[in-house]
Protein backbone atom coordinates (compact mmCIF):
# COMPACT_ATOMS: atom_id res chain seq x y z
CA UNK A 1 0.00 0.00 0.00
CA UNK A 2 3.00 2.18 1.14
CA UNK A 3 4.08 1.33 -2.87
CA UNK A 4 0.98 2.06 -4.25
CA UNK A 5 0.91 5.68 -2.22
CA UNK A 6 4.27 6.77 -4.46
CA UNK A 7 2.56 4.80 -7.70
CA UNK A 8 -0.06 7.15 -7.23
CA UNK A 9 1.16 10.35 -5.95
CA UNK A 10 -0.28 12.46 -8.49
CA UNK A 11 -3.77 10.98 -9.02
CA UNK A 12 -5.72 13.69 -6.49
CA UNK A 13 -3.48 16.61 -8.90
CA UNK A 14 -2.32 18.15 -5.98
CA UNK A 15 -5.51 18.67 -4.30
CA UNK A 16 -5.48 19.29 -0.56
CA UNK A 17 -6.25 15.86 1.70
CA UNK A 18 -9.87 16.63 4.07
CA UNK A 19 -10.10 13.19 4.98
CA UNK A 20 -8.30 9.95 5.71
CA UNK A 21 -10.08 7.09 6.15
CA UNK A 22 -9.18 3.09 7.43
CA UNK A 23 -12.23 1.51 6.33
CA UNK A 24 -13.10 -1.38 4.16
CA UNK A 25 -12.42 -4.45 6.23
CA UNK A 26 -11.34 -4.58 10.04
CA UNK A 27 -8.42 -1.68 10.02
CA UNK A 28 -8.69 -2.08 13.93
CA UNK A 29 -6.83 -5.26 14.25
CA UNK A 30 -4.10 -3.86 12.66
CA UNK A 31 -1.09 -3.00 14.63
CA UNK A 32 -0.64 0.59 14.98
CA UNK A 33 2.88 0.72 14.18
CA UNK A 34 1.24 -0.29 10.41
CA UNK A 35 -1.04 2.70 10.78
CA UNK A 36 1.80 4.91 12.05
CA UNK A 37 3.63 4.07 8.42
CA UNK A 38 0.70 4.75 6.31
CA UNK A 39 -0.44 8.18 7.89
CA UNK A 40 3.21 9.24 7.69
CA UNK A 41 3.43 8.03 4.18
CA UNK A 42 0.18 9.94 3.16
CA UNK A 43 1.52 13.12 4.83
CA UNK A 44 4.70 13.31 3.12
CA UNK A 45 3.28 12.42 -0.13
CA UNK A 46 0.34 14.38 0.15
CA UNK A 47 -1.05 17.94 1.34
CA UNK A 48 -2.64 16.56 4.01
CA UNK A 49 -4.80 19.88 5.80
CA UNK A 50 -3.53 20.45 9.42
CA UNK A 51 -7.72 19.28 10.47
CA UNK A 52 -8.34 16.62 8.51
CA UNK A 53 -10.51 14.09 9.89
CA UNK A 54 -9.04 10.93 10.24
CA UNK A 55 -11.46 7.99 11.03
CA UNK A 56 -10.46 4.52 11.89
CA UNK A 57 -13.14 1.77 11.45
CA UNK A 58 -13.32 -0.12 14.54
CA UNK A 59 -15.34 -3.67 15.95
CA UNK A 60 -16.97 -2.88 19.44
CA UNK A 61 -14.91 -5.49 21.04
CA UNK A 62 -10.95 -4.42 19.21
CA UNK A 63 -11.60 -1.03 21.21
CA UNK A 64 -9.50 -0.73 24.08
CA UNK A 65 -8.08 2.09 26.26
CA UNK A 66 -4.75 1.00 25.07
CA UNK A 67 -5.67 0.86 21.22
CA UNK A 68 -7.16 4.72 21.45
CA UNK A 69 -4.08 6.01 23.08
CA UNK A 70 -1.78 4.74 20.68
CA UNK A 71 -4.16 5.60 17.46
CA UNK A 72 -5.10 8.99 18.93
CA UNK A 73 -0.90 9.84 18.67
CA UNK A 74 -1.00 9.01 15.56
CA UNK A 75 -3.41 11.93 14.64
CA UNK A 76 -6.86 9.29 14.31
CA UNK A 77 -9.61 11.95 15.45
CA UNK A 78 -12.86 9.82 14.19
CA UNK A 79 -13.97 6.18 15.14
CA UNK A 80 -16.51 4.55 13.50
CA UNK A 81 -17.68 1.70 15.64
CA UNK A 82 -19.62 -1.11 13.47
CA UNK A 83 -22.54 -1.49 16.26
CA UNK A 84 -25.39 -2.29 14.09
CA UNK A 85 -27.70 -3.54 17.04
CA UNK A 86 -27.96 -3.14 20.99
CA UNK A 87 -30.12 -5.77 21.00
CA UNK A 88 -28.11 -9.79 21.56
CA UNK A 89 -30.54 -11.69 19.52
CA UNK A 90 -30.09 -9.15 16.86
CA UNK A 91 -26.07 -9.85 16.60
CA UNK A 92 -26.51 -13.22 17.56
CA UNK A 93 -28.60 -13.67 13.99
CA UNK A 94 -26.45 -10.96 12.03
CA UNK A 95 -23.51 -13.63 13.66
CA UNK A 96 -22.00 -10.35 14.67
CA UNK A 97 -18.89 -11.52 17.47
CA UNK A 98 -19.72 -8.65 19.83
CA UNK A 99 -22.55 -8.46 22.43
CA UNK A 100 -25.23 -5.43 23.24
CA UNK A 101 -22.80 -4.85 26.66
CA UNK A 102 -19.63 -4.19 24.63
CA UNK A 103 -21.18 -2.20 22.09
CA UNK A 104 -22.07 0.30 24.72
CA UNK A 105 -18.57 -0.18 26.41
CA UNK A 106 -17.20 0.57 23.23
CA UNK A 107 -18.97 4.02 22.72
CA UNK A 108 -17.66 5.13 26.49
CA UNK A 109 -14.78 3.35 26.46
CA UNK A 110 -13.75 6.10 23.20
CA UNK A 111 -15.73 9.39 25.14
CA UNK A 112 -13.63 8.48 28.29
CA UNK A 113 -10.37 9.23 25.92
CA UNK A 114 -11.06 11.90 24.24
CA UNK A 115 -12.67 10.93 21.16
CA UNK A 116 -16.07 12.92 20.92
CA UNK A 117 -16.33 12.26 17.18
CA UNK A 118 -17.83 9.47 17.20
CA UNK A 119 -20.51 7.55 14.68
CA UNK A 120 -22.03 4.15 15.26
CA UNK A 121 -24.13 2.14 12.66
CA UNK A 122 -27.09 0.52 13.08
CA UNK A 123 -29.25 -1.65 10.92
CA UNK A 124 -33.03 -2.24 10.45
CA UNK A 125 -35.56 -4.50 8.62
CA UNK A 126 -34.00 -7.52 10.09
CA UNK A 127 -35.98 -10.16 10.11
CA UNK A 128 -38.27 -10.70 13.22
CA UNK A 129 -37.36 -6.99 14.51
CA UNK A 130 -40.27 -5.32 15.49
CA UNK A 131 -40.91 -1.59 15.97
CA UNK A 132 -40.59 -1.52 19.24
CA UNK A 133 -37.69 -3.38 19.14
CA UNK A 134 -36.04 -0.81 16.68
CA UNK A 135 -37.41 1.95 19.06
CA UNK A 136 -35.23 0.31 21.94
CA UNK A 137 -32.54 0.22 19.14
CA UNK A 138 -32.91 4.24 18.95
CA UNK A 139 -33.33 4.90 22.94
CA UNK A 140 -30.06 3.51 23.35
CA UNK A 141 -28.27 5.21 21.15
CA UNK A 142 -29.41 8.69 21.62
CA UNK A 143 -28.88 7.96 25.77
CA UNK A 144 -24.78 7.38 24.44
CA UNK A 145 -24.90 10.91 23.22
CA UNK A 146 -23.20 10.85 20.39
CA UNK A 147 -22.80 13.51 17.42
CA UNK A 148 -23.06 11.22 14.38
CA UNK A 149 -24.77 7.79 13.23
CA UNK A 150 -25.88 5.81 10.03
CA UNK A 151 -28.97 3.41 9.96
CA UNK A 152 -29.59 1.17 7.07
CA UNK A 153 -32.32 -1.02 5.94
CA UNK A 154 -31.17 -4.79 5.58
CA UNK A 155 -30.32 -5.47 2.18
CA UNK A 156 -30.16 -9.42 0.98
CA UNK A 157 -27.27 -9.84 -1.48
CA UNK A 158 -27.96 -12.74 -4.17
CA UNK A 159 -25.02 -16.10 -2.90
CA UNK A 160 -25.00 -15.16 0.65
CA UNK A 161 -26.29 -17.31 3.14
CA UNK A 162 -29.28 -15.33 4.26
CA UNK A 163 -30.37 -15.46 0.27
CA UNK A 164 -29.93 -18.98 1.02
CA UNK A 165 -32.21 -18.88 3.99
CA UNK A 166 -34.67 -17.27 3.00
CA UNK A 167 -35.03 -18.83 -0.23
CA UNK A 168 -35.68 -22.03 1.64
CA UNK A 169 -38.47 -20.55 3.79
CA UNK A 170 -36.20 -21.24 6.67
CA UNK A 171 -36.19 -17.52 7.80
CA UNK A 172 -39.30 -14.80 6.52
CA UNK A 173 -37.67 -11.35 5.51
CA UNK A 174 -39.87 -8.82 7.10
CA UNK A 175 -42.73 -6.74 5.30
CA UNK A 176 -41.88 -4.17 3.09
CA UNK A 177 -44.70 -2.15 5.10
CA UNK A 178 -42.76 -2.42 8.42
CA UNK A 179 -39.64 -1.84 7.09
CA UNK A 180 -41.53 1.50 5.97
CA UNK A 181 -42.36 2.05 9.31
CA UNK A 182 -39.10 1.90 10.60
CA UNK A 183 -37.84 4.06 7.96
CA UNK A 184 -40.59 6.57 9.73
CA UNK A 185 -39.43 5.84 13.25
CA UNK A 186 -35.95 7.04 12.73
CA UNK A 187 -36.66 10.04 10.93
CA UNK A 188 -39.06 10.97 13.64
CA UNK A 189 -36.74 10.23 16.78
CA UNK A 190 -33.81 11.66 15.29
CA UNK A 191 -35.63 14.87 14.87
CA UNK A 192 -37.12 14.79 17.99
CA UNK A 193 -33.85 14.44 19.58
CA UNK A 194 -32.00 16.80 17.47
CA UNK A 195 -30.37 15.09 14.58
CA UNK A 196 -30.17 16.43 10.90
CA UNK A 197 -30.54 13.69 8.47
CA UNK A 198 -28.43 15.01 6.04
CA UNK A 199 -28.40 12.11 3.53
CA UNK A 200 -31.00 9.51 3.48
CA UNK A 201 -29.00 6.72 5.48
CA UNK A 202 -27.08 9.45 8.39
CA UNK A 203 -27.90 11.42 10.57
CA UNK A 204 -25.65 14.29 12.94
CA UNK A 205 -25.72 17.16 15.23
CA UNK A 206 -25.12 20.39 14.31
CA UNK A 207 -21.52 20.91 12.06
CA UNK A 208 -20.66 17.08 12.88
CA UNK A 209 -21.35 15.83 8.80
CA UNK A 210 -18.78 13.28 8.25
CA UNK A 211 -16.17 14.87 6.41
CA UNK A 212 -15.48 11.79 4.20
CA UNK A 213 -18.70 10.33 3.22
CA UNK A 214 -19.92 13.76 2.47
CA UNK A 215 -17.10 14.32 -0.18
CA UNK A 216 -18.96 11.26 -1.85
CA UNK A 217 -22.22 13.16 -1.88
CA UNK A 218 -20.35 16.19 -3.14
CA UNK A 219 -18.64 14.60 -6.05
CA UNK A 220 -15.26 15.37 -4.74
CA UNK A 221 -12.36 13.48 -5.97
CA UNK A 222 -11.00 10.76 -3.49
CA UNK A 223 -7.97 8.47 -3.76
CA UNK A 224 -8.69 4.50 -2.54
CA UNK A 225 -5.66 2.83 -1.81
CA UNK A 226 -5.17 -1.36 -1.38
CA UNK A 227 -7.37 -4.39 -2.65
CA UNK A 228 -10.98 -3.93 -3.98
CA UNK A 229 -10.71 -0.05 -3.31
CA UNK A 230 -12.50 2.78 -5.53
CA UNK A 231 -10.56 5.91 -6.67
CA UNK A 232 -12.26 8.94 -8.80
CA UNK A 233 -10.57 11.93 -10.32
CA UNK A 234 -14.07 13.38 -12.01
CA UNK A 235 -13.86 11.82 -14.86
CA UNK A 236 -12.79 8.15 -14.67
CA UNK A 237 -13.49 5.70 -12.00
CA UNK A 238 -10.72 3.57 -11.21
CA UNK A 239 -11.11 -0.10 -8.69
CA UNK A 240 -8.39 -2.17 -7.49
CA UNK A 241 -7.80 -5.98 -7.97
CA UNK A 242 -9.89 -7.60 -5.18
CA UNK A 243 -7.38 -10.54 -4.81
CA UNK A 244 -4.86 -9.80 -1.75
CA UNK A 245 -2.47 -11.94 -3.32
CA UNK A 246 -2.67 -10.58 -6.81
CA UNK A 247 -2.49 -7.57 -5.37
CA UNK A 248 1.01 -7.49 -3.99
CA UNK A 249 2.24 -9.25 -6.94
CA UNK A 250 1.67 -6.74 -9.47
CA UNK A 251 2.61 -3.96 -6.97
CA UNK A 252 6.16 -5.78 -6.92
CA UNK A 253 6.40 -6.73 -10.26
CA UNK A 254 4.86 -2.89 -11.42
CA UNK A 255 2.01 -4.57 -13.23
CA UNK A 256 -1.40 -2.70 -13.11
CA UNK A 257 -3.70 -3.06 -10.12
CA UNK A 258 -6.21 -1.26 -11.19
CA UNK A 259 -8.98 -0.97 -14.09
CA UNK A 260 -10.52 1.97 -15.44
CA UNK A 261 -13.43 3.50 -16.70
CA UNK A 262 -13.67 7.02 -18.47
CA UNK A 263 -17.02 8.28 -17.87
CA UNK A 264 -19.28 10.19 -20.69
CA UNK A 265 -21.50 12.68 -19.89
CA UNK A 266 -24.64 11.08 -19.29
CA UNK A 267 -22.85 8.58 -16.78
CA UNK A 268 -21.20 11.45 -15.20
CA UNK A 269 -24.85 13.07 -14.89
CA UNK A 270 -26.12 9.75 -13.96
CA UNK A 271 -24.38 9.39 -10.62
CA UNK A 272 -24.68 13.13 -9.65
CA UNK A 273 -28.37 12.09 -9.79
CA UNK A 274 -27.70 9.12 -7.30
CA UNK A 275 -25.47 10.73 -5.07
CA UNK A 276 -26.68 14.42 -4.60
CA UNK A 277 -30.82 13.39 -4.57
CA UNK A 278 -29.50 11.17 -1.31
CA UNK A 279 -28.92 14.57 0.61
CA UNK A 280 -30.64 17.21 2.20
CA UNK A 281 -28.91 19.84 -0.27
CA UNK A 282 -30.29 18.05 -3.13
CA UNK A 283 -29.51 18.73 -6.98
CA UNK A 284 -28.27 22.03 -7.43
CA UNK A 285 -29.81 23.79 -10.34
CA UNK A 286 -26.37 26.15 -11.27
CA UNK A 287 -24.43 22.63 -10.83
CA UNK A 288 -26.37 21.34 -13.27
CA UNK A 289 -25.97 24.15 -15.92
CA UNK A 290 -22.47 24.65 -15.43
CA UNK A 291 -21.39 20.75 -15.83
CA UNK A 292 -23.72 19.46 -18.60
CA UNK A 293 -25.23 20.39 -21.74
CA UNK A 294 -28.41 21.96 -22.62
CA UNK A 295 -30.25 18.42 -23.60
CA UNK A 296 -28.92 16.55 -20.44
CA UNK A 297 -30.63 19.64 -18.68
CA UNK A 298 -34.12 19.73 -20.43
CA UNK A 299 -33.87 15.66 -19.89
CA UNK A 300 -33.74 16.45 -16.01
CA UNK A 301 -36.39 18.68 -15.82
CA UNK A 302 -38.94 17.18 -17.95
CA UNK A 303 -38.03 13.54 -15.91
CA UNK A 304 -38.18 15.40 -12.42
CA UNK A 305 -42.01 17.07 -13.22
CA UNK A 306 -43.85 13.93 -11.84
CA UNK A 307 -42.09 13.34 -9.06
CA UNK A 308 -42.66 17.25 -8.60
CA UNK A 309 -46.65 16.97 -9.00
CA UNK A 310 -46.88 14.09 -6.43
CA UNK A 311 -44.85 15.77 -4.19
CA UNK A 312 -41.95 13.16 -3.85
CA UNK A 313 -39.35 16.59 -4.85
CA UNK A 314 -39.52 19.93 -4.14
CA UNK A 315 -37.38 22.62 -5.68
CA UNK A 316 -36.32 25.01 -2.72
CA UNK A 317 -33.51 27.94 -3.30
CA UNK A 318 -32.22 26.67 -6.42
CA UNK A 319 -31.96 22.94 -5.46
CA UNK A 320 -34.12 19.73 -6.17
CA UNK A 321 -34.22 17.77 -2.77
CA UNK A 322 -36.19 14.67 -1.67
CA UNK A 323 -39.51 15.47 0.73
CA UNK A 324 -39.53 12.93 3.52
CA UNK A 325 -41.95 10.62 1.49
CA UNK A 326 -39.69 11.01 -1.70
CA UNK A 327 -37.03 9.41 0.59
CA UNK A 328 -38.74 6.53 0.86
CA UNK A 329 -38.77 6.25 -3.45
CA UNK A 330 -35.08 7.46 -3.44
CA UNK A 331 -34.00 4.36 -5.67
CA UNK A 332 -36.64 4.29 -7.90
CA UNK A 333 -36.79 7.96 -8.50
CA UNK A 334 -33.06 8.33 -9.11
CA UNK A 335 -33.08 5.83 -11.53
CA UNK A 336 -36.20 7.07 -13.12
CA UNK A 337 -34.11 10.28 -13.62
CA UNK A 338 -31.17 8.28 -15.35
CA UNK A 339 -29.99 8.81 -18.92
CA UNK A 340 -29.70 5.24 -20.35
């Protein structure tokens, strides 16, 4: 990875570094003196800003007083903990290898060092959950106090084993309509409690938006470094081989590891659709006009009218955002809005 970081040194053209981010996998059983060499690394090869958020991914039970100390040295500011439920039977099915009691250790355990910026996730529409269930879910979390969390619906992936499961009748996925409900719940207790949901799927205080997933949303160029990771410069996307091994061969023998994709226009306007209908800032109109051509912008316009009339969009200062029901079509409507 160190390797890769000189390979490609130029890729971001210079732009200044917001955000690191050790994600992807389980960064936290890495030894920090790993972590040590690749911030270092990045910092002399990069202009890395003097604030940039740095956010290690961490399991609820790799978090240790020890751990934080010797990452929070290093410069790591940000911990995301992978939570996804306070409730055992939850992470017991999800075959998570944490419990309810160290997920909440985890959260003080971080607050008692120092870290305040903190975001947990949490997952829904599991099967079995009910609302009140999910409402327990919530309690919890807002009594951590914490500044930033995601929540996402369960999604079943085609070859995994709860496709498997479920395609046997073994185990029913849960209703579409509760699921829906859910959805509702969250967006109501967050609220209610003070949270901004500032993209469909997270949720923050006040001036706590992650830095990093937010330069997603904002089509910001970002720079993904080892196996199976994503790079974009605006106008190619570039992914990594997946294969560890293959991986570090090519890197020693200065073969490719990547492969490439220059994007057109209409793919280009395509995920600006996906991404930027997702937040609360929505689709700006003078983005639009300055970055595509006339045709791509009647296109958007005419497609976005009926989701305008049934009130699934609104256009507010210049911007075409999601209502809270339109949320709830996000998929379908982005797509809807695609150039094919």
């Amino acid at each position: 990875m160190i390797i890769e970081l000189d390979i490609r040194s130029d890729y971001l053209n210079h732009q200044s570094i917001e955000s690191i981010y050790f994600g992807g996998g389980t960064p936290s059983v890495i030894e920090s003196q790993y972590i040590k060499r690749l911030i270092a690394k990045i910092k002399s090869t990069y202009n890395v800003l003097t604030n940039a958020e740095i956010t290690m991914e961490f399991n609820p039970d790799d978090l240790s007083d020890k751990k934080i100390y010797e990452l929070k040295k290093l410069g790591v500011n940000r911990l995301s903990i992978g939570i996804q439920s306070f409730n055992d039977k939850d992470l017991i099915f999800m075959n998570r290898s944490h419990n309810s009691k160290e997920a909440i250790s985890a959260v003080n355990i971080a607050k008692e060092n120092g870290i305040n910026n903190i975001t947990v996730d949490l997952i829904y529409g599991l099967p079995n959950q009910t609302n009140k269930m999910w409402e327990e879910n919530l309690n919890i979390l807002f009594d951590l106090d914490i500044n930033h969390f995601s929540a996402y619906a369960l999604t079943v992936e085609p070859k995994t084993q709860l496709h498997h499961l479920i395609k046997k009748n073994k185990i029913e996925p849960l209703e579409d309509t509760v699921i829906e409900e859910q959805f509702r719940i969250l967006q109501n207790k967050s609220e209610e409690m003070g949270y901004m949901q500032y993209e469909i799927s997270n949720f923050c205080r006040e001036e706590m938006l992650s830095q990093h997933n937010s330069s997603y949303w904002k089509n910001k160029w970002y720079l993904g470094i080892g196996p199976s990771a994503h790079s974009y410069n605006g106008i190619s996307r570039q992914w990594n081989i997946a294969s560890n091994s293959k991986y570090i061969d090519n890197i020693k023998d200065k073969e490719k590891v990547f492969e490439i994709e220059i994007l057109s226009q209409e793919q280009m306007y395509n995920e600006y659709m996906l991404t930027s209908l997702r937040t609360s800032w929505g689709i700006s109109i003078d983005y639009l006009s300055k970055n595509f051509n006339i045709n791509i912008n009647k296109y958007f316009k005419n497609s976005c009218q009926k989701w305008i009339e049934n009130k699934k969009i609104i256009l507010d200062n210049n911007s075409y955002r999601l209502t809270k029901e339109g949320m709830l079509f996000a998929d379908a409507i982005s797509s809807d809005l695609f150039m094919i």
